[in-house]
Protein backbone atom coordinates (compact mmCIF):
# COMPACT_ATOMS: atom_id res chain seq x y z
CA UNK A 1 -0.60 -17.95 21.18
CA UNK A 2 0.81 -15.78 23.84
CA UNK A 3 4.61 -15.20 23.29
CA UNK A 4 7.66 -13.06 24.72
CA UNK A 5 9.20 -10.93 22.32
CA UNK A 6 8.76 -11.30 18.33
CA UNK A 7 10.45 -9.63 15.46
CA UNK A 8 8.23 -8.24 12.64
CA UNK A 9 10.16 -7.30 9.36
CA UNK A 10 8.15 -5.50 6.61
CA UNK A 11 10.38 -6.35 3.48
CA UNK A 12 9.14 -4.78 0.49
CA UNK A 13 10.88 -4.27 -2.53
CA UNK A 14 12.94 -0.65 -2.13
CA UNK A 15 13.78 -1.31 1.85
CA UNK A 16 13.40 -3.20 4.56
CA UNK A 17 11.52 -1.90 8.22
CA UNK A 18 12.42 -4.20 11.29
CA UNK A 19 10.60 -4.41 14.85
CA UNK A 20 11.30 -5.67 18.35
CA UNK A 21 7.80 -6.25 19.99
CA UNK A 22 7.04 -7.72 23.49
CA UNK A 23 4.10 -10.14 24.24
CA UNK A 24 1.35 -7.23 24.36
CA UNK A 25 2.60 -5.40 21.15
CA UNK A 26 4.78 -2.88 22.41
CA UNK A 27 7.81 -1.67 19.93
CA UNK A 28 11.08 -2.25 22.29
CA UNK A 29 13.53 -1.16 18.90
CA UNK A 30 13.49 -0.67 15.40
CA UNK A 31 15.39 -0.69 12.49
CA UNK A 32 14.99 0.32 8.57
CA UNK A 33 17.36 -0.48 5.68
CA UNK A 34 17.54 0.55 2.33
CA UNK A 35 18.30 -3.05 1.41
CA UNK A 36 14.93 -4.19 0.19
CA UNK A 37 14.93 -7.46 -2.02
CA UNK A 38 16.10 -5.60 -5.37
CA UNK A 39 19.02 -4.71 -3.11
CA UNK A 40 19.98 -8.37 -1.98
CA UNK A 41 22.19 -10.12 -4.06
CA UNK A 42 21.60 -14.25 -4.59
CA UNK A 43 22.34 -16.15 -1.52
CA UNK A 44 22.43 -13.04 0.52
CA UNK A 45 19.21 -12.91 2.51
CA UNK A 46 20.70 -14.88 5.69
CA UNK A 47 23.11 -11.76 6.12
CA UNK A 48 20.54 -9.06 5.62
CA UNK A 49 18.31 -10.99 8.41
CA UNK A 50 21.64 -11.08 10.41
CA UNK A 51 22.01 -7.36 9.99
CA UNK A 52 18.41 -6.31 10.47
CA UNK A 53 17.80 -8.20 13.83
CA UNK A 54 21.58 -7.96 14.96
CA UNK A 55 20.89 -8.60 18.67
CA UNK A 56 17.15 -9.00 19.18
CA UNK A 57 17.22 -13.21 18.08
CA UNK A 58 18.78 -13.55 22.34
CA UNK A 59 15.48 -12.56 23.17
CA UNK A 60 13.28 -13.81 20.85
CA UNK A 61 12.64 -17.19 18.82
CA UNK A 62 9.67 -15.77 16.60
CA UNK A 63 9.70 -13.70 13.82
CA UNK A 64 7.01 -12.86 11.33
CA UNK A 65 8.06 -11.11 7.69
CA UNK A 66 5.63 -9.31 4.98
CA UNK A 67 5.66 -8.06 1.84
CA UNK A 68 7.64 -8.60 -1.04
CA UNK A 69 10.46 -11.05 0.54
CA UNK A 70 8.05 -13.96 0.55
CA UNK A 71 7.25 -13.17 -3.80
CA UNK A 72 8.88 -15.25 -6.20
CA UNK A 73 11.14 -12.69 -6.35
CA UNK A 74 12.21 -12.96 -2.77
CA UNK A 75 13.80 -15.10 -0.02
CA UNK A 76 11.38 -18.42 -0.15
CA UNK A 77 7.74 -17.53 -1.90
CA UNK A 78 4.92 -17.84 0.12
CA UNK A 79 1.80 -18.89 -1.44
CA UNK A 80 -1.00 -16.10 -1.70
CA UNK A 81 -4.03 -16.86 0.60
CA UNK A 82 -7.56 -16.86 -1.20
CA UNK A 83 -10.13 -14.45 0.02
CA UNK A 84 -12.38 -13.74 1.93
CA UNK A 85 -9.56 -13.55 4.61
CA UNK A 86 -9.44 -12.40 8.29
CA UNK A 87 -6.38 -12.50 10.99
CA UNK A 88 -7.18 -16.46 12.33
CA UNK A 89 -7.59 -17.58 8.62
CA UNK A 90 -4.14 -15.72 7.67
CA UNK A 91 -2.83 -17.44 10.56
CA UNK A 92 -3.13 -20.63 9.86
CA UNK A 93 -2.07 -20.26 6.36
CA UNK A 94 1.76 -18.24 7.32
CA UNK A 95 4.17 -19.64 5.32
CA UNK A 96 6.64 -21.49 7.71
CA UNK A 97 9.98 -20.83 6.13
CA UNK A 98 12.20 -23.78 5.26
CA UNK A 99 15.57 -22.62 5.37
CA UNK A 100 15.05 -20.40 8.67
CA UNK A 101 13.25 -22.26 11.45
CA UNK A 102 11.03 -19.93 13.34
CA UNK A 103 10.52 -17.59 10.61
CA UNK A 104 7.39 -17.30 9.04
CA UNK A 105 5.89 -14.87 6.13
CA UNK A 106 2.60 -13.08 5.85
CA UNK A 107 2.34 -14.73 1.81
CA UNK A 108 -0.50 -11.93 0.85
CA UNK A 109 -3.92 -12.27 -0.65
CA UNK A 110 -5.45 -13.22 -4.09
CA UNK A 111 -8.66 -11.79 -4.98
CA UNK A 112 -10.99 -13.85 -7.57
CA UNK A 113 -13.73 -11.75 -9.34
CA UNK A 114 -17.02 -13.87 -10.06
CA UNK A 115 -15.89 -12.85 -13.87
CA UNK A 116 -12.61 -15.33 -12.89
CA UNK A 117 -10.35 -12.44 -13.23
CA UNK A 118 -7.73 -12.31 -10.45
CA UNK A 119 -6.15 -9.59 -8.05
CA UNK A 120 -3.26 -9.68 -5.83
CA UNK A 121 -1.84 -7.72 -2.22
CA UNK A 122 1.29 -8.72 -0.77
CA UNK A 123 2.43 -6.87 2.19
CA UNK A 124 -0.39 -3.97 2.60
CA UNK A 125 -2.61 -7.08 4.21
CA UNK A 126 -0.85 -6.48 7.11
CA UNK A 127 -1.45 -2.76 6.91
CA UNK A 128 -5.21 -3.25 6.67
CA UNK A 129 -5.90 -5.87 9.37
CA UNK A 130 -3.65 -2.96 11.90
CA UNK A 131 -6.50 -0.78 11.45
CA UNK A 132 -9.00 -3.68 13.09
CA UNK A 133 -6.43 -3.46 16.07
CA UNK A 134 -7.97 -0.26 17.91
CA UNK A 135 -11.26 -0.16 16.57
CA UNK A 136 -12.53 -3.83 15.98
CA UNK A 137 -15.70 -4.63 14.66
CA UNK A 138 -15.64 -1.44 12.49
CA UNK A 139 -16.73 -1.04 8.66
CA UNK A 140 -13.61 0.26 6.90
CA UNK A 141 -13.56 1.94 3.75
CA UNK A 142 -9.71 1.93 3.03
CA UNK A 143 -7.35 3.24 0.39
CA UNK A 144 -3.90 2.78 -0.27
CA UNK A 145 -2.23 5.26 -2.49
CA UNK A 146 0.81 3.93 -4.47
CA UNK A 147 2.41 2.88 -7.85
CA UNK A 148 -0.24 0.36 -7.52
CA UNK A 149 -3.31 1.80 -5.50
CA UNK A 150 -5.28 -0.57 -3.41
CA UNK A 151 -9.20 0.19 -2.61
CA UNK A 152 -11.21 -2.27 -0.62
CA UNK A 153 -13.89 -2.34 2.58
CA UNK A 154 -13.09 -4.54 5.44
CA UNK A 155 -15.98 -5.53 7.76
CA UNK A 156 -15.23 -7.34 11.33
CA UNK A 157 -11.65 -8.07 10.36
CA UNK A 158 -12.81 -9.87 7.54
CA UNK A 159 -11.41 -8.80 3.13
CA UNK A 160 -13.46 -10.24 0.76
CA UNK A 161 -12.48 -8.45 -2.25
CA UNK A 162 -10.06 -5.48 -3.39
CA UNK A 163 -9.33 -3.81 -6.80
CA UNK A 164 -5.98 -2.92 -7.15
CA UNK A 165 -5.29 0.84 -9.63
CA UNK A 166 -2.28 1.32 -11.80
CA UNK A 167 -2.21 5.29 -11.20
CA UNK A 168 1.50 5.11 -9.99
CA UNK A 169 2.69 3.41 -13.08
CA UNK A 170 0.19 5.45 -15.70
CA UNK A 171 1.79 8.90 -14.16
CA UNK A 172 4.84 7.74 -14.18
CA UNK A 173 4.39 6.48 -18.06
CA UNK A 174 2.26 10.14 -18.78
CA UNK A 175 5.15 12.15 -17.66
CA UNK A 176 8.00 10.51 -19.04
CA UNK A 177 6.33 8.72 -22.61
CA UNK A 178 3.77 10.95 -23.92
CA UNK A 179 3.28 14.60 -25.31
CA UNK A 180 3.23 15.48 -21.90
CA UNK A 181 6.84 14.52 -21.59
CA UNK A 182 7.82 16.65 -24.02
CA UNK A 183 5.72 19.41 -22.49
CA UNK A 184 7.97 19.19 -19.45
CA UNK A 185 11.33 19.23 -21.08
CA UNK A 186 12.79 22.52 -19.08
CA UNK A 187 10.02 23.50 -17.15
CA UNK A 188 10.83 22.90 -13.63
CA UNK A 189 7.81 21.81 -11.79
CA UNK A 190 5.78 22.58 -8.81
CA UNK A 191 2.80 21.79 -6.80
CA UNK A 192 0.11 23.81 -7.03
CA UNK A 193 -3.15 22.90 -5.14
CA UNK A 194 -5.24 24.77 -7.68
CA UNK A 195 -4.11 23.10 -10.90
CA UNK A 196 -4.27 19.65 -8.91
CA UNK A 197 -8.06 20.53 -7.86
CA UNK A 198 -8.47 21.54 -11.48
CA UNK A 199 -7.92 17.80 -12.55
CA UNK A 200 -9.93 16.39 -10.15
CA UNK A 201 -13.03 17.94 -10.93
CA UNK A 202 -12.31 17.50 -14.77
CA UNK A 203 -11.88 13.88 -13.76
CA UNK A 204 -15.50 13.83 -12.75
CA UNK A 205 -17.37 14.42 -15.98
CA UNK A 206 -18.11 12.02 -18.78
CA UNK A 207 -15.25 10.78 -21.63
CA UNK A 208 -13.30 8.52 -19.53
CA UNK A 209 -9.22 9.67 -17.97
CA UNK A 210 -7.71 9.17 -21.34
CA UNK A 211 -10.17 11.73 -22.56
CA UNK A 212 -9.65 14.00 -19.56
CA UNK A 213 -5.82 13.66 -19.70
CA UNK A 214 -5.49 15.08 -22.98
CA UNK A 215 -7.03 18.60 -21.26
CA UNK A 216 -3.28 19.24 -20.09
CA UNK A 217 -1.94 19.54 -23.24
CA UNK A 218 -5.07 21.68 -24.49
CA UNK A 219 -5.26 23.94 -21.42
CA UNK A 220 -1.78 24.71 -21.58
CA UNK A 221 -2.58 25.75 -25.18
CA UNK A 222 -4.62 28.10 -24.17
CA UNK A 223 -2.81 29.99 -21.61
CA UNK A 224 -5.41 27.87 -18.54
CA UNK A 225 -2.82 26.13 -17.23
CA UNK A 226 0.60 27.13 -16.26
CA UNK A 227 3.84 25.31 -17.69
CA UNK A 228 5.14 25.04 -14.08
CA UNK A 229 1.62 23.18 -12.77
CA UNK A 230 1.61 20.67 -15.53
CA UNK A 231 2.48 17.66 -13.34
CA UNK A 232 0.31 18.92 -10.37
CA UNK A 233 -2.75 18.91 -13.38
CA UNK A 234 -2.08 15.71 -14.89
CA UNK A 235 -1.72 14.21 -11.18
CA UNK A 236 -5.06 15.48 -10.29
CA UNK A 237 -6.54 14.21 -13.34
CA UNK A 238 -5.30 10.36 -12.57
CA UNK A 239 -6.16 10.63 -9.14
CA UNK A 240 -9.48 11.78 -9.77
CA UNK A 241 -10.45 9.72 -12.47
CA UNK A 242 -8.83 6.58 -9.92
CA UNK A 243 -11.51 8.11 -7.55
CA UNK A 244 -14.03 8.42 -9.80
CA UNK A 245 -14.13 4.69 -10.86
CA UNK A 246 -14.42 4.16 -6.83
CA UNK A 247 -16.97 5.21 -6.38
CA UNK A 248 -18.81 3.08 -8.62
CA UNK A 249 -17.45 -0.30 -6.54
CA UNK A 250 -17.46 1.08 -2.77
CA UNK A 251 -19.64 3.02 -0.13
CA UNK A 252 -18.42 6.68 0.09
CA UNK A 253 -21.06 7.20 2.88
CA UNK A 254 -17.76 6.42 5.45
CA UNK A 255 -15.06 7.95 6.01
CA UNK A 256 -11.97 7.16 3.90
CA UNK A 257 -9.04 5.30 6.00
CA UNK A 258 -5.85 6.47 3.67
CA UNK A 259 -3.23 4.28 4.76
CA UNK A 260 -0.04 6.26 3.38
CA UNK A 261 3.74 7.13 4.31
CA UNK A 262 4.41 9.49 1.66
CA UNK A 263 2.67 13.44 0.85
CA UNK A 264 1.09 11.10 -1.67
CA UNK A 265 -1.40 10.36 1.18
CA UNK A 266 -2.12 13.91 1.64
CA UNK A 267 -2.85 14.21 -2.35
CA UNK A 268 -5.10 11.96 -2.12
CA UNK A 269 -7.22 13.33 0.97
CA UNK A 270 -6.99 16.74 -0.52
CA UNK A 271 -8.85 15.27 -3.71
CA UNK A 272 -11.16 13.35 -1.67
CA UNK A 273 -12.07 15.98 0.30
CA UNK A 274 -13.01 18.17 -2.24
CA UNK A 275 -15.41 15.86 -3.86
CA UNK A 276 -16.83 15.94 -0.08
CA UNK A 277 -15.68 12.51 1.57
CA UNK A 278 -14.62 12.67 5.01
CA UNK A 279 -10.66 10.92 5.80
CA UNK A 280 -8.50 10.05 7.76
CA UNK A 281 -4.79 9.61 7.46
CA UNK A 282 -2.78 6.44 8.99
CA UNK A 283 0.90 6.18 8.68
CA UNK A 284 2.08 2.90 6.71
CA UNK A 285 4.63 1.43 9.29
CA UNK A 286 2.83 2.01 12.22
CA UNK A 287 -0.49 -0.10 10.81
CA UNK A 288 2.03 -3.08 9.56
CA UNK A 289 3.51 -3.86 13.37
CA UNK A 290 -0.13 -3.69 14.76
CA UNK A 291 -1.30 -5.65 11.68
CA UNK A 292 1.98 -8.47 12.00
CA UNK A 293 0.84 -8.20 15.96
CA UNK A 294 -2.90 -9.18 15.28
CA UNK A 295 -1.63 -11.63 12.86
CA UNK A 296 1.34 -13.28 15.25
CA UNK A 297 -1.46 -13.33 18.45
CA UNK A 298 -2.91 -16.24 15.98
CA UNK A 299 -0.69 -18.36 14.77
CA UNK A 300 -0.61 -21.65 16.75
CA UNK A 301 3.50 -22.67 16.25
């Protein structure tokens, strides 16, 4: 449905990124707040909605959220939609908010497995369907580096399955709950692209990541590995055995969409491109209005 100006709001859990669109997708203003839903105390999302699109509601009588303001967590939860997915089927399944006519949420996907096991995406769906926007019709390989990686193909707009990688959380649990915590207690860190390559390619052999991590604590015994490259190591090791696994689920014969706002991206393509895959870096924010866009151009309120 053509429509004059819209508001797009990706509202995840740390902050909040607002948008004033026209009809043909073109940003008119923006805003970002650090008030993401962790942020908004109980009753309080009406204000931070006030405050996000102070001024921009004259001119428009549509607006479209994502991401985690629509969990159960959130403002109102929006059901996830089942898979396989593209922009008309999201469409018709926005969640139509009940306490804010006019307002509708992106409510994610839900992936099952034939094995009945279940996987979830809320907000990056929106991400993934902007990269459709200037190149439709493409095969995508895509991944999404985070606390909670996400790794799928999308063909013709259309997501029929994604697996979703703790390597966030299992770094973050490494460094701070293991021997390799106490490894780190006063050595100051940095990054070193050699000693992050080095756990890459270690990733790549046989014994599995737990196996693999346990080669920072040994190379540092011997002298291999320097006590100020520990982290970069052990970060190379996670994101290469995360890569590793990959490649047993998706086509590496394409090039490698990274959809990333952080030098985590940049991690990432460095590994990949040293195990020869070709990327390609997209920035986060810019792939959610396009996605929200794509989305919005389908919805038939």
């Amino acid at each position: 449905m053509t429509r004059d100006n819209m508001v797009f709001i990706d509202w995840g859990t740390s902050k909040a990124a607002a948008y004033l669109v026209d009809g043909g997708g073109r940003i008119l203003d923006s805003r970002t707040s650090q008030k993401g839903i962790k942020f908004v105390p109980a009753g309080g999302y009406p204000t931070a909605y006030e405050e996000l699109t102070q001024g921009w509601l004259d001119s428009s009588r549509f607006t479209l959220l994502s991401g985690m303001v629509g969990s159960a967590n959130g403002w109102e939860e929006a059901p996830y939609i089942a898979l396989p997915a593209n922009p008309v089927s999201i469409a018709d399944r926005v969640y139509a908010m009940k306490s804010m006519p006019g307002v509708y949420i992106c409510g994610g996907l839900c992936y099952t497995s034939p094995e009945g096991l279940h996987d979830v995406i809320r907000g990056e769906e929106v991400q993934i369907l902007g990269l459709s926007v200037d190149e439709p019709g493409k095969k995508f390989l895509i991944c999404m580096p985070g606390t909670h990686s996400k790794w799928l193909t999308m063909d013709h707009e259309r997501i029929d399955a994604f697996t979703t990688v703790m390597s966030g959380d299992f770094f973050a649990a490494v460094t701070t709950s293991t021997i390799i915590a106490m490894m780190l207690q006063n050595n100051e860190q940095e990054f070193s692209d050699e000693a992050f390559l080095s756990g890459v390619k270690i990733a790549q052999g046989p014994g599995g990541v737990m196996s693999h991590m346990f080669r920072t604590r040994s190379s540092f015994l011997f002298k291999e590995l320097d006590k100020k490259h520990i982290k970069a190591f052990a970060s190379g090791v996670i994101i290469g055995s995360e890569i590793a696994s990959m490649k047993e689920l998706y086509p590496f014969d394409r090039t490698v969409e990274i959809i990333a706002s952080s030098e985590l991206g940049a991690n990432y393509a460095l590994a990949l491109k040293s195990l020869g895959a070709e990327t390609r870096a997209h920035n986060a924010g810019d792939l959610s209005v396009k996605g929200m866009y794509l989305v919005a151009k389908h919805i038939k309120a």
